[in-house]
C-alpha atoms as a PDB file:
ATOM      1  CA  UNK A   1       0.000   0.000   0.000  1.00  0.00           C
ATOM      2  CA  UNK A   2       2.749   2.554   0.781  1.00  0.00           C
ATOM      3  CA  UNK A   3       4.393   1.620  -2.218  1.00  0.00           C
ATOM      4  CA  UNK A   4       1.256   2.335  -4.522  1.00  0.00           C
ATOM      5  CA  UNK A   5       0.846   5.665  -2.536  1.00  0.00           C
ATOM      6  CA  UNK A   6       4.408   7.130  -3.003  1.00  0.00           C
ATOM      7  CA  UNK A   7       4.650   5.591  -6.843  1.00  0.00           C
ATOM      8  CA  UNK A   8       1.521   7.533  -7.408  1.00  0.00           C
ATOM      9  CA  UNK A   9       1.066  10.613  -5.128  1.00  0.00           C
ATOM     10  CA  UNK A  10       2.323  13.141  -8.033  1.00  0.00           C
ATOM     11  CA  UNK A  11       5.815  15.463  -7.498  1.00  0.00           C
ATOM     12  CA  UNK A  12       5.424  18.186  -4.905  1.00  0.00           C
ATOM     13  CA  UNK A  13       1.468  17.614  -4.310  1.00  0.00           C
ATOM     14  CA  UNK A  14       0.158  16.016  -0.920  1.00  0.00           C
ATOM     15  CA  UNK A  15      -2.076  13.016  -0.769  1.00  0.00           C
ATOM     16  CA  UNK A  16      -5.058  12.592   0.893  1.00  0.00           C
ATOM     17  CA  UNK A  17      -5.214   8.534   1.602  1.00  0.00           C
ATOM     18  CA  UNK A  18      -7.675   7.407   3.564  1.00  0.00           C
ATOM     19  CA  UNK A  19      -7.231   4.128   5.457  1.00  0.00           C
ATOM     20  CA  UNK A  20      -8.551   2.310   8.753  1.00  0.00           C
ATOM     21  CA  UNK A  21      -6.924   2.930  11.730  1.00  0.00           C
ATOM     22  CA  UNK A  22      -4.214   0.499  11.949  1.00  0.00           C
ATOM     23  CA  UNK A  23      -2.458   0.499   8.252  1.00  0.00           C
ATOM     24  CA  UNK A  24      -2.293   4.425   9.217  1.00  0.00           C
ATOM     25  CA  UNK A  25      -0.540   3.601  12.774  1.00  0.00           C
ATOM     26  CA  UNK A  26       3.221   4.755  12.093  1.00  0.00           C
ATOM     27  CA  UNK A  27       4.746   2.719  14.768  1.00  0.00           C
ATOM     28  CA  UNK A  28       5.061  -1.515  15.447  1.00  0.00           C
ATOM     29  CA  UNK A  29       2.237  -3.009  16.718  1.00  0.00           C
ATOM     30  CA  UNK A  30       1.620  -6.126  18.209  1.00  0.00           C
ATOM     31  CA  UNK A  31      -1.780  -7.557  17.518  1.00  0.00           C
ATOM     32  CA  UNK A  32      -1.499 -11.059  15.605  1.00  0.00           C
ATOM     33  CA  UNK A  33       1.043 -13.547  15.590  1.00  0.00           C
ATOM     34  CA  UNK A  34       4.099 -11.476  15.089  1.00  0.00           C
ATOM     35  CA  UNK A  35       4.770  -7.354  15.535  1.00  0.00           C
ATOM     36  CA  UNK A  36       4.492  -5.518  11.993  1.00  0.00           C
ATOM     37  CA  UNK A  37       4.622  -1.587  10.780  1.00  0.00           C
ATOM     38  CA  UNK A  38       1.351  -0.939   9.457  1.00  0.00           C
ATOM     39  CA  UNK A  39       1.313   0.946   6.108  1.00  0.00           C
ATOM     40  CA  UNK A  40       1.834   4.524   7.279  1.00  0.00           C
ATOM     41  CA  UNK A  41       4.885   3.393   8.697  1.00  0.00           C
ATOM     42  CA  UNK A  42       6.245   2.769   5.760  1.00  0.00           C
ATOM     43  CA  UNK A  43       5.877   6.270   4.578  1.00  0.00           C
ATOM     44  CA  UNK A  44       8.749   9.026   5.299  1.00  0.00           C
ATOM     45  CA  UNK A  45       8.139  10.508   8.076  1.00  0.00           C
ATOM     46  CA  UNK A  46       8.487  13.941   7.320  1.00  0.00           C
ATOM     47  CA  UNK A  47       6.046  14.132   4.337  1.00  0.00           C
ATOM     48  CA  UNK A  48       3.692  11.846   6.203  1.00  0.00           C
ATOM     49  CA  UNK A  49       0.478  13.263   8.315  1.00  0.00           C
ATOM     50  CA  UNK A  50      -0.941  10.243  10.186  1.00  0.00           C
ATOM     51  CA  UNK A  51      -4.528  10.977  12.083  1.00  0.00           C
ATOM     52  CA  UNK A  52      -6.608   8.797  13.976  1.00  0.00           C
ATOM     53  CA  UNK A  53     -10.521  10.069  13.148  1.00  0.00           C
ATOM     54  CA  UNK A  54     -12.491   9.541  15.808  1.00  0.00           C
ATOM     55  CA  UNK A  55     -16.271  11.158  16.411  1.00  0.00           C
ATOM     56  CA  UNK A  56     -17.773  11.716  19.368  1.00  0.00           C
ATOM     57  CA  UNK A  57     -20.219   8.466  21.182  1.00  0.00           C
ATOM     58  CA  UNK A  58     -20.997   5.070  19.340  1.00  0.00           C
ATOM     59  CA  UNK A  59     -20.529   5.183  15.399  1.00  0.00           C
ATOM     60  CA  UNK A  60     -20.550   2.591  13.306  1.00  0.00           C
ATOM     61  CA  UNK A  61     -17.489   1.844  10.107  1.00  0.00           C
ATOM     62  CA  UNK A  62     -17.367  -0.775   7.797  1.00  0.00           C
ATOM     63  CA  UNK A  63     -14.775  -3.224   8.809  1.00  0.00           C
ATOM     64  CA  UNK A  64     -12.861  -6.484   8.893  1.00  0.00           C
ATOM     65  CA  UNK A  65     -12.075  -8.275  12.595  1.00  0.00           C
ATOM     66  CA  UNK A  66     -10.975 -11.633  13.303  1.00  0.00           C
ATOM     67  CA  UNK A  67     -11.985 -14.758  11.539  1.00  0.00           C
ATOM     68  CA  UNK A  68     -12.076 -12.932   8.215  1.00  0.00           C
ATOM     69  CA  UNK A  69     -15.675 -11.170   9.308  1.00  0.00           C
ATOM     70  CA  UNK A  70     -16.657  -8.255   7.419  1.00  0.00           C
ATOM     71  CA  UNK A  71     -18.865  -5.791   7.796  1.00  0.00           C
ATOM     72  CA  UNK A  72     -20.519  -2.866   9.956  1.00  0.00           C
ATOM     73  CA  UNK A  73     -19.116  -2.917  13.308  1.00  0.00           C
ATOM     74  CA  UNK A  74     -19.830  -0.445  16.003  1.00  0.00           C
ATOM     75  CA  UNK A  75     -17.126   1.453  17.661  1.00  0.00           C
ATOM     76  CA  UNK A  76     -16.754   4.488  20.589  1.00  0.00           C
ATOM     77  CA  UNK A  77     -18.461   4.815  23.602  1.00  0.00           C
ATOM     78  CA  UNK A  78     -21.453   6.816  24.657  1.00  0.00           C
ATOM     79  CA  UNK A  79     -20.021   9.715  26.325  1.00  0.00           C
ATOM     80  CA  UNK A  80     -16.844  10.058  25.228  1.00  0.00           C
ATOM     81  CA  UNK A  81     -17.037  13.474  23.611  1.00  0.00           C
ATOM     82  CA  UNK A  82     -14.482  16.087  22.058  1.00  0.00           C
ATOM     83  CA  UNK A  83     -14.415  19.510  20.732  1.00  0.00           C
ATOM     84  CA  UNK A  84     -14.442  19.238  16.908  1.00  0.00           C
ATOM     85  CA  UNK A  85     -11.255  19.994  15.534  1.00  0.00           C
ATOM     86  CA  UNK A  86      -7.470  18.806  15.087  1.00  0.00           C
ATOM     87  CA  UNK A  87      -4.885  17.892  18.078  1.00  0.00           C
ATOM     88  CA  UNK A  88      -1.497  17.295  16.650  1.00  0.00           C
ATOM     89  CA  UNK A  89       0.895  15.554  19.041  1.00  0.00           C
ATOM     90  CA  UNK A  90       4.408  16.061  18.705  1.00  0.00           C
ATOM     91  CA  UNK A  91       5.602  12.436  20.661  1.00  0.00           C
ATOM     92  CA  UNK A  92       7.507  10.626  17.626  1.00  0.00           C
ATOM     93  CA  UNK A  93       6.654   7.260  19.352  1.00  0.00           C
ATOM     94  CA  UNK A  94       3.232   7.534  19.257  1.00  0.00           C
ATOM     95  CA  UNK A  95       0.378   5.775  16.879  1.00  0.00           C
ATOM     96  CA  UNK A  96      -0.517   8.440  14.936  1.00  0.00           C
ATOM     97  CA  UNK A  97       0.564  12.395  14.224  1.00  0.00           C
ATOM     98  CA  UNK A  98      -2.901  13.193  15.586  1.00  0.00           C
ATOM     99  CA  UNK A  99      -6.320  13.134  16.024  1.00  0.00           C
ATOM    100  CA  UNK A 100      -9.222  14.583  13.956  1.00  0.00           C
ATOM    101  CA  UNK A 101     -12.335  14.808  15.976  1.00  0.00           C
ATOM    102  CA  UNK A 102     -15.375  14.653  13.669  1.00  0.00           C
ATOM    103  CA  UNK A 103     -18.368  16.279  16.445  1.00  0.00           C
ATOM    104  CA  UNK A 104     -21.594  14.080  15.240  1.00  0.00           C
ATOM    105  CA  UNK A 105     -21.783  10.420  15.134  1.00  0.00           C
ATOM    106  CA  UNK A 106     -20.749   8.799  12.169  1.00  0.00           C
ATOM    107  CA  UNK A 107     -22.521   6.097  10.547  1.00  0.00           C
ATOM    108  CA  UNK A 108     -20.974   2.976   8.209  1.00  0.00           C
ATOM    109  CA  UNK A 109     -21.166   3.213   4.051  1.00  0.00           C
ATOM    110  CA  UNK A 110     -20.276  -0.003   2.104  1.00  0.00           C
ATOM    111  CA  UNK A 111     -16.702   0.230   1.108  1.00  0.00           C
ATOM    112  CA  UNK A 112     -16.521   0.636  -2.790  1.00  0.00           C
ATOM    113  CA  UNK A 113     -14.711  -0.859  -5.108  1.00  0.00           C
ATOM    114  CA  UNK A 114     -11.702   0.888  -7.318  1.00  0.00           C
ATOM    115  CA  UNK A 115      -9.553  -0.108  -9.186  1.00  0.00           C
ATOM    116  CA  UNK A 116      -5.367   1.244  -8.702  1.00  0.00           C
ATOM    117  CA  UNK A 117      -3.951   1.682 -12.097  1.00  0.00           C
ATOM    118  CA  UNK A 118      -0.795   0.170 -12.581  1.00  0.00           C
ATOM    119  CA  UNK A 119       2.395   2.528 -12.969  1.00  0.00           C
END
């Protein structure tokens, strides 16, 4: 994935990407058999933005858990609410660059389908 992105995010532009929350975690995590660097990891760092979206309560996201099931899975919990806005941290060992707080709840759309050109 981080491949695709840099061989295609065009000369002296920024690209938006957007990804669930672990392939845009920047740092080794440990949550199957073995540690691995998500995808933003893979990115240089200092062209890279990495945010964790979050909205405020329960929403709902299309997703994938264990056991290969797919599908709309609820996430959040009812009363955890921010401001809307960005926090950037500046902690190179974290997750993510920052967070993105969204205000409303969020609700789950079926992922769709594209198709990546090849280079």
């Amino acid at each position: 994935m981080a491949d695709i992105i840099e061989k295609n995010a065009p000369k002296g532009f920024r690209a938006l990407v957007l990804v669930g929350n672990v392939h845009a975690m920047r740092t080794k995590v440990d949550f199957g058999p073995e540690p691995y660097l998500p995808m933003a990891g893979h990115l240089p760092r200092r062209n890279t933005l990495s945010l964790d979206i979050s909205s405020n309560g329960v929403s709902s996201a299309w997703a994938c858990g264990g056991q290969g099931q797919c599908g709309e899975m609820t996430f959040g919990r009812k009363g955890d609410e921010h401001a809307r806005g960005l926090i950037l941290t500046k902690k190179s060992n974290e997750w993510y660059d920052g967070q993105l707080f969204l205000g409303s709840v969020t609700t789950a759309s079926v992922p769709q389908t594209t198709t990546i050109p090849s280079p």
